[in-house]
Protein backbone atom coordinates (compact mmCIF):
# COMPACT_ATOMS: atom_id res chain seq x y z
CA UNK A 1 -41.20 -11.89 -99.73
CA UNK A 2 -40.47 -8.80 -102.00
CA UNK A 3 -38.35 -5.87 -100.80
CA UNK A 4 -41.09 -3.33 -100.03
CA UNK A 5 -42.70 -6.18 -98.16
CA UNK A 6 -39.20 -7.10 -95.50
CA UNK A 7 -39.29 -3.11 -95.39
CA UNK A 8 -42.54 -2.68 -94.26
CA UNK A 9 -42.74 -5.88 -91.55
CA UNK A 10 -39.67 -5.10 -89.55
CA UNK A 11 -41.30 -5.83 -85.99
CA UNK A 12 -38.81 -2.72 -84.43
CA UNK A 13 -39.58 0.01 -87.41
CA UNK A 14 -42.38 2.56 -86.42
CA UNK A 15 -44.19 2.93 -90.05
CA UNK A 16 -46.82 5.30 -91.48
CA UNK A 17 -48.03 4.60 -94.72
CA UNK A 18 -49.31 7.10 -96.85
CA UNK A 19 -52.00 5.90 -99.72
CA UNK A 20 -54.71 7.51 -102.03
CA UNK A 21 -57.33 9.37 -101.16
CA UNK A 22 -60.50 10.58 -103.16
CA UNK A 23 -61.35 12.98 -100.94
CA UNK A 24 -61.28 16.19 -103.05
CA UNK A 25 -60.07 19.08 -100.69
CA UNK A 26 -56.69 19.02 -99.00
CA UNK A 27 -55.37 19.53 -95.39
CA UNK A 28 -53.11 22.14 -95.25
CA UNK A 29 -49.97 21.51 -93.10
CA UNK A 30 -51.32 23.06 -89.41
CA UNK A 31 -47.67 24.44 -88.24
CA UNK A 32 -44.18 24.69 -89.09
CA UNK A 33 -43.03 21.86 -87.37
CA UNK A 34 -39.14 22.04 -87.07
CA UNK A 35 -37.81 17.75 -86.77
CA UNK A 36 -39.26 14.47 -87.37
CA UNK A 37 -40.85 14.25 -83.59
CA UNK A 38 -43.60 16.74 -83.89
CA UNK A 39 -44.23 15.79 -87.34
CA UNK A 40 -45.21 11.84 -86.78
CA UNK A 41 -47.05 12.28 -83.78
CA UNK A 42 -44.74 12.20 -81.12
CA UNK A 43 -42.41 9.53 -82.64
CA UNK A 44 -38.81 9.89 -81.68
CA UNK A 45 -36.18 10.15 -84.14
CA UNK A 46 -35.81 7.34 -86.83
CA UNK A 47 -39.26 6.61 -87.19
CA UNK A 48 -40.10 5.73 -90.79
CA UNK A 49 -43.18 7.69 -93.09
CA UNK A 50 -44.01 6.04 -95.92
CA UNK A 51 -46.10 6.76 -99.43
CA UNK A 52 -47.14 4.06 -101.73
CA UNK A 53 -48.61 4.06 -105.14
CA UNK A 54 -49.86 1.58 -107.51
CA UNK A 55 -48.70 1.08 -111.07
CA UNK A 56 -50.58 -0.05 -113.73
CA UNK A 57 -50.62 -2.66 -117.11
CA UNK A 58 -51.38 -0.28 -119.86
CA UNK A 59 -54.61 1.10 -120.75
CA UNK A 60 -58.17 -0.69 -120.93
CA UNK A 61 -59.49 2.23 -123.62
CA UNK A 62 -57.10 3.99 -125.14
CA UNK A 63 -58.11 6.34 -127.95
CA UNK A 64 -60.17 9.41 -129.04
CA UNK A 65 -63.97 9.83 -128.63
CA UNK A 66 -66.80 12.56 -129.24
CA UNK A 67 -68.49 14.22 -126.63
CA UNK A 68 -71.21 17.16 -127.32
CA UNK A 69 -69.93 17.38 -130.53
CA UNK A 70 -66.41 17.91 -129.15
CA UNK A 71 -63.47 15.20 -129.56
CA UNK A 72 -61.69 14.03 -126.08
CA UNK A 73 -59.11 11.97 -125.06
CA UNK A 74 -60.03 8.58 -123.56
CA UNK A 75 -57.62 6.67 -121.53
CA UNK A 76 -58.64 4.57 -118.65
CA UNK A 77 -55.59 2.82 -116.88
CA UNK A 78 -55.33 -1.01 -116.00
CA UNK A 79 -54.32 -0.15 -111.99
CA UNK A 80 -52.39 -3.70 -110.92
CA UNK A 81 -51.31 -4.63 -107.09
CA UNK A 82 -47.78 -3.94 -107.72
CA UNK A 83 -46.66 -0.48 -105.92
CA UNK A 84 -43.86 1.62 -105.44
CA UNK A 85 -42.74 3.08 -101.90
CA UNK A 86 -40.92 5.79 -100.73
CA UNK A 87 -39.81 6.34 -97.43
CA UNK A 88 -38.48 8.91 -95.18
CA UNK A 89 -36.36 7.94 -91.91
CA UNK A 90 -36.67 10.77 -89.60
CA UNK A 91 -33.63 11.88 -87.73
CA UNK A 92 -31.05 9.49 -90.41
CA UNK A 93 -27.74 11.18 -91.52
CA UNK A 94 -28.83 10.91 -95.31
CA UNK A 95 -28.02 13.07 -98.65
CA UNK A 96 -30.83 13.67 -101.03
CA UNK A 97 -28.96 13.41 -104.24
CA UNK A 98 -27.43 10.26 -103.23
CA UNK A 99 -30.55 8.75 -101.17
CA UNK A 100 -32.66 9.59 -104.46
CA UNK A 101 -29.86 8.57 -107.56
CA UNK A 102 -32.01 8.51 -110.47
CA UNK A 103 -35.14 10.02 -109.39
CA UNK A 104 -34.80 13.28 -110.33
CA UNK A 105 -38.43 13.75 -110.37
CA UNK A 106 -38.48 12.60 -107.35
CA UNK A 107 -36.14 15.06 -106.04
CA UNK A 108 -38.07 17.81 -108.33
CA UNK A 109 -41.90 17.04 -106.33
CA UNK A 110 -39.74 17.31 -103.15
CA UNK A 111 -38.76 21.05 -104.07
CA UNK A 112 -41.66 21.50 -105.93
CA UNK A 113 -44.29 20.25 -102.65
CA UNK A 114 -41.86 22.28 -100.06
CA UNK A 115 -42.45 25.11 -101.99
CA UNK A 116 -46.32 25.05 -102.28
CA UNK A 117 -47.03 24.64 -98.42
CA UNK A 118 -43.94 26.72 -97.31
CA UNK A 119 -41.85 23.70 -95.56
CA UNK A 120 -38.50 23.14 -94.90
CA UNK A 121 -37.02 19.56 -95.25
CA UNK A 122 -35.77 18.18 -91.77
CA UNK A 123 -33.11 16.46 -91.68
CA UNK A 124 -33.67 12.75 -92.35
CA UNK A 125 -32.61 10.03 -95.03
CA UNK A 126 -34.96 9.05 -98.17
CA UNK A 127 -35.24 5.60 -99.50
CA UNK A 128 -37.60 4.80 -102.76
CA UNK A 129 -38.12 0.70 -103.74
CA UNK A 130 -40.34 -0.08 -105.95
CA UNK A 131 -42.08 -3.71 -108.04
CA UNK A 132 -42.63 -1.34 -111.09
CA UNK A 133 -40.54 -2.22 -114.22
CA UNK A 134 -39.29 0.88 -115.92
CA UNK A 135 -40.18 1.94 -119.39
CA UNK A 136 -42.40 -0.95 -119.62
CA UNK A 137 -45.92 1.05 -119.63
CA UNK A 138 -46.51 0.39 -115.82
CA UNK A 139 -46.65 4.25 -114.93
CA UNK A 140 -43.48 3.26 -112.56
CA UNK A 141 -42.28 7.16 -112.96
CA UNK A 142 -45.18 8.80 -111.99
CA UNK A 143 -46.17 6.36 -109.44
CA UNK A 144 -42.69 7.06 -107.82
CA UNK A 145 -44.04 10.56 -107.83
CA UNK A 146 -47.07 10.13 -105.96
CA UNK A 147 -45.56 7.80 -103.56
CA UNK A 148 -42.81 10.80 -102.65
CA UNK A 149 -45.95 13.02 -102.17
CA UNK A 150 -48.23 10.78 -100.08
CA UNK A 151 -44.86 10.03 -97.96
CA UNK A 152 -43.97 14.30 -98.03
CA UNK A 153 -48.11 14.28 -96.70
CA UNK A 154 -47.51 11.61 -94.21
CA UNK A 155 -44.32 13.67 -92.73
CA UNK A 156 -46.35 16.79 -92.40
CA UNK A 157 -49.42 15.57 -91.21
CA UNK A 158 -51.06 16.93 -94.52
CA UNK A 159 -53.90 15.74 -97.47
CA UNK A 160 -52.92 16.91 -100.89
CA UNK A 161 -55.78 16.63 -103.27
CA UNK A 162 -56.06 15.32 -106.18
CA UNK A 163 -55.75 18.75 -107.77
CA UNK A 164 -52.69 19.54 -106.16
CA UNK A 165 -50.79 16.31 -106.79
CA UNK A 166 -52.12 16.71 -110.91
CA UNK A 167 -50.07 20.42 -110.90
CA UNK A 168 -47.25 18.91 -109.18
CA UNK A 169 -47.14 16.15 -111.76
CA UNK A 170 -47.79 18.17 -114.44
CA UNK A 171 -44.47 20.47 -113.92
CA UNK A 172 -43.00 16.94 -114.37
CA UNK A 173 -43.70 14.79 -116.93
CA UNK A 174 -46.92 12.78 -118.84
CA UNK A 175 -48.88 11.48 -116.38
CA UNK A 176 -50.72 8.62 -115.93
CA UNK A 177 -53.91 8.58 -113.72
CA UNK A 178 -52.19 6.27 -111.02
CA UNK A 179 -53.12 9.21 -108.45
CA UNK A 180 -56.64 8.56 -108.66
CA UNK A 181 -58.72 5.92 -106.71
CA UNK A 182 -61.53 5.63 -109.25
CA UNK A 183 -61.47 5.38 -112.85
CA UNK A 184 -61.55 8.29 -115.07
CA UNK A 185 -62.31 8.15 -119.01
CA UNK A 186 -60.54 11.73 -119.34
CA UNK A 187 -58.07 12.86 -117.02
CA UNK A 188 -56.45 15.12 -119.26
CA UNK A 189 -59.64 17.35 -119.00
CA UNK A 190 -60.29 17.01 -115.37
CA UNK A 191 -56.58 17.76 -114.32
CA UNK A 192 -54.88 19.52 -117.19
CA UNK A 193 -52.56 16.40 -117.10
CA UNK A 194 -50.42 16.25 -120.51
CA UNK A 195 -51.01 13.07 -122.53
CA UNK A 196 -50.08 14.06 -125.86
CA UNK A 197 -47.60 16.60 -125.44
C-alpha cells in the first residue's frame, strides 16, 4: 500500500477529496468563513481536505502543426494513475514553510489563490505526498500545484475553473495540461499556459 493510499484509509480521519472538474465556470467562495468547522461542513477541528492530481508519462504528440494557415503548438499529455495529494488538517498546530519544505510553488498558489477570492488562511497544518518522480517528465510540479488548489477549493467550499487554475499556474512555472480532464491538442492557446518560454 503506497503512502497516499495508508493516508487516505485511516478508518478515524474525516477526508474530503478534491479532484478535476470540466465544468467551465467556478463557484465563488459564499462567505468568509473564519476556522476549519464552517468550512468542511460542520466537521470539528482536525478534519482532513484533500486535493489530488494526476501526473503524466510525457507527451503522445509533441510538436508544431498548421492550422488556417497559422502554426500552433501541439502537445497532448500521456495522463497515468499515479497522483499527487495535498492535504490540509484543520485545527493542527502546523508552520507553512516547514509543512511545505520544497514546494515553494506550492506555498506561492497558496498566496496567490488567497489573494484572488479574498481569504484568509485558518490556522491548520499542510501535508503534500506524492507517487510523481521529480524532473522525470511526469508533470510532478505542476500536479503538486493543482492538488494545493483543488485541496484550497475543498477547504472553502469553492470550484475554480479551469481558467482560473491556468492564471494561477501561469504566475508559476511551464505548465503541463494535468489540470484538464479531457485532452487538449493546444493548451497553450486555450489558457495562455507557457510552453516554450
Amino acid at each position: 500500500m503506497s503512502r497516499i493510499q495508508e493516508l487516505m484509509t485511516y478508518p478515524d480521519l474525516r477526508v474530503s477529496i478534491g479532484s478535476s472538474s470540466a465544468v467551465e465556470t467556478e463557484r465563488e467562495i459564499p462567505q468568509s468563513p473564519s476556522s476549519c468547522s464552517t468550512l468542511v461542513r460542520g466537521n470539528t477541528e482536525g478534519a482532513i481536505v484533500s486535493g489530488v492530481c494526476h501526473g503524466t508519462l510525457g507527451e503522445l504528440i509533441q510538436g508544431p502543426y498548421l492550422q488556417g494557415g497559422e502554426l500552433h503548438i501541439s502537445l497532448i499529455s500521456l495522463p497515468i494513475k499515479q497522483y499527487s495529494v495535498v492535504h490540509f488538517v484543520c485545527g493542527e498546530d502546523g508552520d507553512i514553510d516547514v509543512d511545505l519544505r520544497g514546494k515553494d510553488k506550492c506555498r506561492k498558489a497558496i498566496d496567490l489563490y488567497l489573494a484572488r477570492y479574498q481569504q484568509p488562511l485558518p490556522h491548520g497544518r499542510w501535508m503534500c505526498d506524492s507517487e510523481l518522480l521529480v524532473g522525470k517528465g511526469m508533470a510532478s510540479s505542476t500536479a503538486d500545484i493543482v492538488a494545493t488548489i483543488r485541496c484550497l477549493d475543498r477547504l472553502f467550499n469553492a470550484q475554480s475553473s479551469p481558467n482560473v487554475i491556468a492564471g494561477i499556474l501561469r504566475e508559476l512555472e511551464r505548465s503541463d495540461s494535468v489540470f484538464l480532464d479531457t485532452y487538449v491538442s493546444h493548451p497553450g492557446r486555450l489558457y495562455g499556459l507557457r510552453w516554450n518560454s
